[in-house]
Protein backbone atom coordinates (compact mmCIF):
# COMPACT_ATOMS: atom_id res chain seq x y z
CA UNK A 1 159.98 117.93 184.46
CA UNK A 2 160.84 118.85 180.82
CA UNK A 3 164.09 120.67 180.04
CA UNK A 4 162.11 123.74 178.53
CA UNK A 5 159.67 123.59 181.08
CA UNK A 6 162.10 124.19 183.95
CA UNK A 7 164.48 126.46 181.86
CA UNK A 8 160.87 128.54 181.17
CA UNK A 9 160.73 128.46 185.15
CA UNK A 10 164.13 129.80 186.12
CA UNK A 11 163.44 132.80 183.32
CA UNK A 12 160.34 133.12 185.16
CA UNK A 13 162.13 133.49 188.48
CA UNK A 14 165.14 135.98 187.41
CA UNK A 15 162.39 138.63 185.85
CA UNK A 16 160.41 138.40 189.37
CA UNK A 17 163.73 138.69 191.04
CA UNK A 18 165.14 141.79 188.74
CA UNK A 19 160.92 143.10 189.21
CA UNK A 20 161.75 142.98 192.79
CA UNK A 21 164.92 144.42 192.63
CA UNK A 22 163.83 147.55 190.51
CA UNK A 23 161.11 148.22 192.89
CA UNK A 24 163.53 148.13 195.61
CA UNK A 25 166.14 150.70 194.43
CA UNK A 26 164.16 152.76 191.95
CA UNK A 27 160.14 152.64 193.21
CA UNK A 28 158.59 154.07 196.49
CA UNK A 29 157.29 157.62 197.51
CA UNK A 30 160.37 159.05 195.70
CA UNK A 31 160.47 157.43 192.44
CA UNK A 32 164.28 157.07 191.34
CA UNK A 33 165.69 156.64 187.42
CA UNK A 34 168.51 155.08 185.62
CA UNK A 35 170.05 158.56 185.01
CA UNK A 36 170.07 158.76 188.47
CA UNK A 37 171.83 155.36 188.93
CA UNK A 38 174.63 156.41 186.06
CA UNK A 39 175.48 159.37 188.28
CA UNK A 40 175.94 157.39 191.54
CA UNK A 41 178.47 154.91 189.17
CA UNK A 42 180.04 158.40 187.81
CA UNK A 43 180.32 159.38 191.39
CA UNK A 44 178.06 162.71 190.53
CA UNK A 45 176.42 164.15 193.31
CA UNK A 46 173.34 164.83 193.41
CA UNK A 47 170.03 164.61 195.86
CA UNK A 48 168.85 161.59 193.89
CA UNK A 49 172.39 159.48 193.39
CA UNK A 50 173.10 160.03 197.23
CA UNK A 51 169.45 158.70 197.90
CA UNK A 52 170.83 155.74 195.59
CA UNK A 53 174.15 155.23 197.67
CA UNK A 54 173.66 155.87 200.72
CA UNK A 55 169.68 154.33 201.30
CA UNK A 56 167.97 152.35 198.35
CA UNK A 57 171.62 150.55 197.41
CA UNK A 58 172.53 149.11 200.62
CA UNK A 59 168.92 148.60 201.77
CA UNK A 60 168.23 146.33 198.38
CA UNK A 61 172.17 144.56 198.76
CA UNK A 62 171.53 143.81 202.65
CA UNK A 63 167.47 142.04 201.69
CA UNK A 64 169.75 139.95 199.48
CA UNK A 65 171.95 138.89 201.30
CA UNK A 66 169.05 137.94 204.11
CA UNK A 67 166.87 136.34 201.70
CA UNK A 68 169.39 133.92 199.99
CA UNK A 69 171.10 132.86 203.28
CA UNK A 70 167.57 132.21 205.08
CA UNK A 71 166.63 130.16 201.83
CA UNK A 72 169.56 128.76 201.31
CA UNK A 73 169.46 127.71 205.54
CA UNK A 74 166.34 126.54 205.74
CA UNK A 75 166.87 124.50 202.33
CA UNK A 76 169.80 122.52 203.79
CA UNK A 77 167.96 122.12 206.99
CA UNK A 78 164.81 120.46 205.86
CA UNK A 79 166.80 118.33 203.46
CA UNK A 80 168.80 117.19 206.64
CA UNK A 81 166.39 116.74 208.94
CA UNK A 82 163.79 114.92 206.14
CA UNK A 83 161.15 117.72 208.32
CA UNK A 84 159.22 119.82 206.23
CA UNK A 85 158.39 122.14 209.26
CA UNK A 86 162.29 122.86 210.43
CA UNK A 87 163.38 126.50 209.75
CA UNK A 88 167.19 127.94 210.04
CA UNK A 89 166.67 129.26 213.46
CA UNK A 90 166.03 125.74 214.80
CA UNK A 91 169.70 125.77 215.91
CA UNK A 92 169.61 129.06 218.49
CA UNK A 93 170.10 131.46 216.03
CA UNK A 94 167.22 133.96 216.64
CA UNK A 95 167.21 133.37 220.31
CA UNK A 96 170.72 134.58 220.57
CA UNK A 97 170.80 136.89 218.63
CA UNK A 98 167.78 138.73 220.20
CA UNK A 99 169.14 138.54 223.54
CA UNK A 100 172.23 139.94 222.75
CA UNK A 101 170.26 142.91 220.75
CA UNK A 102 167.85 143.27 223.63
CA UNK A 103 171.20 143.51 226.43
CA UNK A 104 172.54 146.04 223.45
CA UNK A 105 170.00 148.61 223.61
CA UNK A 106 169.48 147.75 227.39
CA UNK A 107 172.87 149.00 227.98
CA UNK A 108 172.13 151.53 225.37
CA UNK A 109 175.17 150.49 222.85
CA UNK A 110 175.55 152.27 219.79
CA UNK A 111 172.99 151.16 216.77
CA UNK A 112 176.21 151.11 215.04
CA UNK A 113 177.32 147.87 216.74
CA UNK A 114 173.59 145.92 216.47
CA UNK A 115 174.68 144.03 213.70
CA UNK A 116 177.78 142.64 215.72
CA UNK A 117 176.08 141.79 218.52
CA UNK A 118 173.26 139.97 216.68
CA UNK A 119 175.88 137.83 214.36
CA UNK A 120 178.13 137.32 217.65
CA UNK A 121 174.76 136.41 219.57
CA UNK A 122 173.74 133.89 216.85
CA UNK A 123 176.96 132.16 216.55
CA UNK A 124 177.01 131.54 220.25
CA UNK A 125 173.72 130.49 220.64
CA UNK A 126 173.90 127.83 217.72
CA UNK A 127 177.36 126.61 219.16
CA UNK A 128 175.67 126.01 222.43
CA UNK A 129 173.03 124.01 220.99
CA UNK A 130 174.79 122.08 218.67
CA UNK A 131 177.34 121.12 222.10
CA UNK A 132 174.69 120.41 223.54
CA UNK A 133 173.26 118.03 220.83
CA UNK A 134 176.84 116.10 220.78
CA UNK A 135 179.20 116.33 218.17
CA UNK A 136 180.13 112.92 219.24
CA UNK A 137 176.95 110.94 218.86
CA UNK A 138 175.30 113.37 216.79
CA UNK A 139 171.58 113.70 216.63
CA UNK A 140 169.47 115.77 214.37
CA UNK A 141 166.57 114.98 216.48
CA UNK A 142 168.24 116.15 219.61
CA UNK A 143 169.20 119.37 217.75
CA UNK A 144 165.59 119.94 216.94
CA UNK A 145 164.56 119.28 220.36
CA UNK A 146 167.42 121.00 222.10
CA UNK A 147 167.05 124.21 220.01
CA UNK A 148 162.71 124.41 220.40
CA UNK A 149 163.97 124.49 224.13
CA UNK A 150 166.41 127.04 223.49
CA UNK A 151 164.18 129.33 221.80
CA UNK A 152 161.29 128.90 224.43
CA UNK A 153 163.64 129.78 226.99
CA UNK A 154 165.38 133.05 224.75
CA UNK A 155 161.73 134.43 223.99
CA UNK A 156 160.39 133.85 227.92
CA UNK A 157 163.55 135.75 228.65
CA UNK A 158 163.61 138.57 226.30
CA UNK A 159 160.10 139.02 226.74
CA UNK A 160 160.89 139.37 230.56
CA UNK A 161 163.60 142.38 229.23
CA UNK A 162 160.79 143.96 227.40
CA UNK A 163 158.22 144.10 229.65
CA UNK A 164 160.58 145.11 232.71
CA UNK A 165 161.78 148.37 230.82
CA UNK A 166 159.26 150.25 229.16
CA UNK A 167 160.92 153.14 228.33
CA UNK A 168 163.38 151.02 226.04
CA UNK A 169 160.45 148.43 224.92
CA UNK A 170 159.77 150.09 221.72
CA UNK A 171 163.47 150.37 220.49
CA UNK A 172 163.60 146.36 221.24
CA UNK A 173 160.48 145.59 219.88
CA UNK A 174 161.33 147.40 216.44
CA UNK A 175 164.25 146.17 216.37
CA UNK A 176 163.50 142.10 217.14
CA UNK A 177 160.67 143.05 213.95
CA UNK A 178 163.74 143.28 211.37
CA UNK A 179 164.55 146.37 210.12
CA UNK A 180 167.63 146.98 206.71
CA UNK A 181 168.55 150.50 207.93
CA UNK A 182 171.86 149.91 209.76
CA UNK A 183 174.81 150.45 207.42
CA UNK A 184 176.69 147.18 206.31
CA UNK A 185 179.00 148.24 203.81
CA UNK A 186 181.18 149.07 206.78
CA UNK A 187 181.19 145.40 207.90
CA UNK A 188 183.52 143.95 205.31
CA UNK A 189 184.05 140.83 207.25
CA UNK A 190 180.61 139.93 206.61
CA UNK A 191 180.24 140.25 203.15
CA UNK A 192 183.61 138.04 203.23
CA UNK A 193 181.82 135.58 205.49
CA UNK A 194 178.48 135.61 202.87
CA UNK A 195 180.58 134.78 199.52
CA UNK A 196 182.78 131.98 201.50
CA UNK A 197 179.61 130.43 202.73
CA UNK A 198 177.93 130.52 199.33
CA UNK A 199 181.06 129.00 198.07
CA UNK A 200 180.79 125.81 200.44
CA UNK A 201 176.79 125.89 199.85
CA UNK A 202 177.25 124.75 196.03
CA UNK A 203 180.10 123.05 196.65
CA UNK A 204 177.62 120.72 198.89
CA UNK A 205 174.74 120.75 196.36
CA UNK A 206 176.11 117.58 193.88
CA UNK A 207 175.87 115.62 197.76
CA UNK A 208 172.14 117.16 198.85
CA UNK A 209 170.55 115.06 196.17
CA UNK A 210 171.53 111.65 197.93
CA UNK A 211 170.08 112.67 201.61
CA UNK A 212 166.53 112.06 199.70
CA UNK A 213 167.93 108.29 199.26
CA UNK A 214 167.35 105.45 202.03
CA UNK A 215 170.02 106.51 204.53
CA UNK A 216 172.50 103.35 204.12
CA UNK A 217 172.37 104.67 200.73
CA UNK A 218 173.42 108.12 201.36
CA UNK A 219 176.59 106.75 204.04
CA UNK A 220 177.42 104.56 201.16
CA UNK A 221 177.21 107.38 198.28
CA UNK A 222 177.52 110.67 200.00
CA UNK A 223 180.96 109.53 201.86
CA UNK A 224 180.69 110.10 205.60
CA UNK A 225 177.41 111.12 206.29
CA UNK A 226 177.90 112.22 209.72
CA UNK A 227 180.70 114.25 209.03
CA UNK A 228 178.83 115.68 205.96
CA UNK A 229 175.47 116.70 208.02
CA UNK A 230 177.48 118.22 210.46
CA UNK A 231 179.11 120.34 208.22
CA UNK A 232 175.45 121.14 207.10
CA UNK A 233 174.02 121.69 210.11
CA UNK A 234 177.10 124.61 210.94
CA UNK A 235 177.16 125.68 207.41
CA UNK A 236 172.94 126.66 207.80
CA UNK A 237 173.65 128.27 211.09
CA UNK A 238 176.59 130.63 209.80
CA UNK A 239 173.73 131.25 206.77
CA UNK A 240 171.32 132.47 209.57
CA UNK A 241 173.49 134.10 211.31
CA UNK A 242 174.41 136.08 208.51
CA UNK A 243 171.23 137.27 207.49
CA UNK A 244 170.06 138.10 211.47
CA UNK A 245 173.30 140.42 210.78
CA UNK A 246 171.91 142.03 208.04
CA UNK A 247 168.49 142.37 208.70
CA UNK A 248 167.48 141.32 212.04
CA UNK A 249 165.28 138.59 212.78
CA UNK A 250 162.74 137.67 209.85
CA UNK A 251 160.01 134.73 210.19
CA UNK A 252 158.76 132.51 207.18
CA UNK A 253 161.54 132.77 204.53
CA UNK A 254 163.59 129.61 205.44
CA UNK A 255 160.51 127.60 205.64
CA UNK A 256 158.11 128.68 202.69
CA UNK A 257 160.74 129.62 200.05
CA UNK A 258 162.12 125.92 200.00
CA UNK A 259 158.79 124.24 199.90
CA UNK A 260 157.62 126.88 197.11
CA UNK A 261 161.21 126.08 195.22
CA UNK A 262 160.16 122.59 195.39
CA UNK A 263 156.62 122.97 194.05
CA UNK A 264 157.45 124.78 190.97
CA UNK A 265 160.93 123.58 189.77
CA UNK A 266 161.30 119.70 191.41
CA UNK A 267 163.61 118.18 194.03
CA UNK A 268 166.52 117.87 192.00
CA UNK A 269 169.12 120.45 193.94
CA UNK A 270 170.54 121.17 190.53
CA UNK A 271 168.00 123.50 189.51
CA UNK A 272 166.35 123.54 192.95
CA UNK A 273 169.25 125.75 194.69
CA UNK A 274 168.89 128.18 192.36
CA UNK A 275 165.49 128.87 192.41
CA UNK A 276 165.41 128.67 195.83
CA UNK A 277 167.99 131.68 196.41
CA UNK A 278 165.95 133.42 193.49
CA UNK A 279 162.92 133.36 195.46
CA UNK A 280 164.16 134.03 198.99
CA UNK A 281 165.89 137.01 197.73
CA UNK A 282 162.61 138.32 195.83
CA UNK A 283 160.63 138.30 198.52
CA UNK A 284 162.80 139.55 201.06
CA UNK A 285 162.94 142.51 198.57
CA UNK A 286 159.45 142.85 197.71
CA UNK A 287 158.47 142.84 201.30
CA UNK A 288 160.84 145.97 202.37
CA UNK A 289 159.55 147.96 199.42
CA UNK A 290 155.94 147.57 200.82
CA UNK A 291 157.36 148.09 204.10
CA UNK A 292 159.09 150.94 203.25
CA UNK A 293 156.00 152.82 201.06
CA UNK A 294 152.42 150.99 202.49
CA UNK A 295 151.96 153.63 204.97
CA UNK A 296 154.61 156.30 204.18
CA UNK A 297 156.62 158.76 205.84
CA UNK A 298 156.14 155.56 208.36
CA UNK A 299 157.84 152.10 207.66
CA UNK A 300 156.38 148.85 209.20
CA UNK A 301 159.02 146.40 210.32
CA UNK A 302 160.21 144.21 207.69
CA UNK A 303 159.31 141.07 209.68
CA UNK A 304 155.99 141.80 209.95
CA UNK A 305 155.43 142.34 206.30
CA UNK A 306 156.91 139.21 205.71
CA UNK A 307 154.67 137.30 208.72
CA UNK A 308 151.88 138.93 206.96
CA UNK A 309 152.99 137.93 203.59
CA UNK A 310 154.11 134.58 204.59
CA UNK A 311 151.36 133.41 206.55
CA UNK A 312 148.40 133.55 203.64
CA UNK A 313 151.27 131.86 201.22
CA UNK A 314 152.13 129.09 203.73
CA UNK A 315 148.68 128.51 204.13
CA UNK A 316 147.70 128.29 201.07
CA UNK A 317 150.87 126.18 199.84
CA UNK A 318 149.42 123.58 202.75
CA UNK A 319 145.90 123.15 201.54
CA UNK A 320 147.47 123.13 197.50
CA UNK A 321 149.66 120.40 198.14
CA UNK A 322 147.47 118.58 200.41
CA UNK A 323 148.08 114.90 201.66
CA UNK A 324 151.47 115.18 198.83
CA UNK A 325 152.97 117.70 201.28
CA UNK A 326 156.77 116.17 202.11
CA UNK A 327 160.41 117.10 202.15
């Protein structure tokens, strides 16, 4: 691809991404202004700069944060694993973090602690899996394998929780669907957690280019490429589990966005990480705004806007790139 070309296509990609951003803090049923944003910096209170602060803000921060984690996750993963199809929760990290949000309201803990619960939940359920899978004599096809069991088992099990008490059903239900209204400014660990795992992410990008090499190649280039995937493989789960933390459970990011990176801007991970976290963060975005204002005063669950969004676009991506379609 030519220099201008992809430079043209990154510009592209940061005015979709500040679009989606605008529409997310300023647009909706209540339609905010800049005035309104220079008195939430001045610390002026009014109706409109606490609607800023206290809602659109940490709504818009928390898609963000989902969107480039889930990218960035299911990036690394389908480099890894060569496997077009693999998404970040391959390694346990939906299934555990449902459960634990399922025993949560079950027990009827505070809303306040959901987020814990879901990022504890995720971290143990992707530790299990990857034990299971052998650090020893690792296998990324045994992960695969070992985490489609794990998930089976998770869903047959929360569904079982659902079903069995009806009077909390809903509450799960809405809750497993992704939702951005829990506060997470309070959860300063977190955001800690996001910017060191960023950090490692592009300090692993110069070494994602060789895993598209023959893999004697990459052992022989890469360093140790056990050691490295790994590293990878942990790195993409922490990534998930960071965005289940923010904003629950959401379907399709981690596999489209990467392909859709891909398509426009090439493999090289130069370029391609950056795009990628563009586009995972746009449309994490984009989809809470129409979830937030399609059928107002109600809001739709942010993972089913995104299924619904997702689906078409995956679909569509299949046919377009046809017998081509690859890692």
């Amino acid at each position: 691809m030519a220099k201008h070309s992809r430079n043209l296509i990154i510009i592209i990609c940061i005015l979709i991404f500040l679009l989606s951003l605008y529409l997310s803090v300023f647009a909706g049923h209540l339609t905010l202004t800049f005035k309104d944003f220079i008195d939430f910096l001045s610390f002026r209170s009014t109706d409109n700069s606490n609607i800023l602060g206290v809602l659109r803000i940490p709504r818009s921060f928390k898609a963000v944060i989902a969107g480039v984690c889930l990218a960035t996750s299911g990036l690394f993963m389908q480099t890894m694993t060569k496997n077009p199809l693999v998404e970040p929760y391959i390694t346990g990290v939906s299934s555990g973090a449902g459960i634990a949000l399922v025993t949560g309201i079950l027990f009827e803990v505070s809303p306040f602690y959901y987020p814990i619960l879901a990022f504890a939940g995720a971290i143990t359920a992707s530790m299990v899996v990857m034990s299971f899978a052998g650090l020893n004599k690792f296998s990324l096809v045994k992960l695969i394998l070992i985490g489609l069991s794990i998930n089976i088992f998770a869903g047959s099990l929360m569904s079982m929780l659902i079903i069995t008490n009806s009077s909390k059903s809903h509450n799960m239900m809405v809750i497993l669907a992704g939702n951005l209204n829990s506060s997470l400014f309070v959860y300063t660990p977190l955001i800690i957690l996001f910017v060191i795992a960023m950090i490692a992410s592009i300090f692993m990008v110069p070494k994602l280019n060789f895993y598209r090499l023959d893999n004697n190649i990459v052992s022989v280039l890469s360093g140790n490429k056990k050691n490295n995937g790994i590293f990878l493989v942990v790195l993409s789960a922490i990534l998930a589990s960071i965005s289940v933390c923010a904003a629950g459970i959401l379907g399709f990011v981690g596999i489209i966005i990467p392909h859709l990176s891909r398509l426009i801007v090439g493999i090289d991970f130069r370029w391609l990480f950056f795009v990628n976290m563009l586009l995972g963060a746009s449309i994490v975005l984009f989809s809470d705004f129409i979830a937030r204002n399609i059928i107002y005063p109600m809001e739709i669950p942010l993972g089913i806007v995104l299924s619904m969004l997702g689906a078409p676009i995956f679909i569509g991506f299949l046919i377009f790139k046809g017998r081509n379609f690859s890692a």
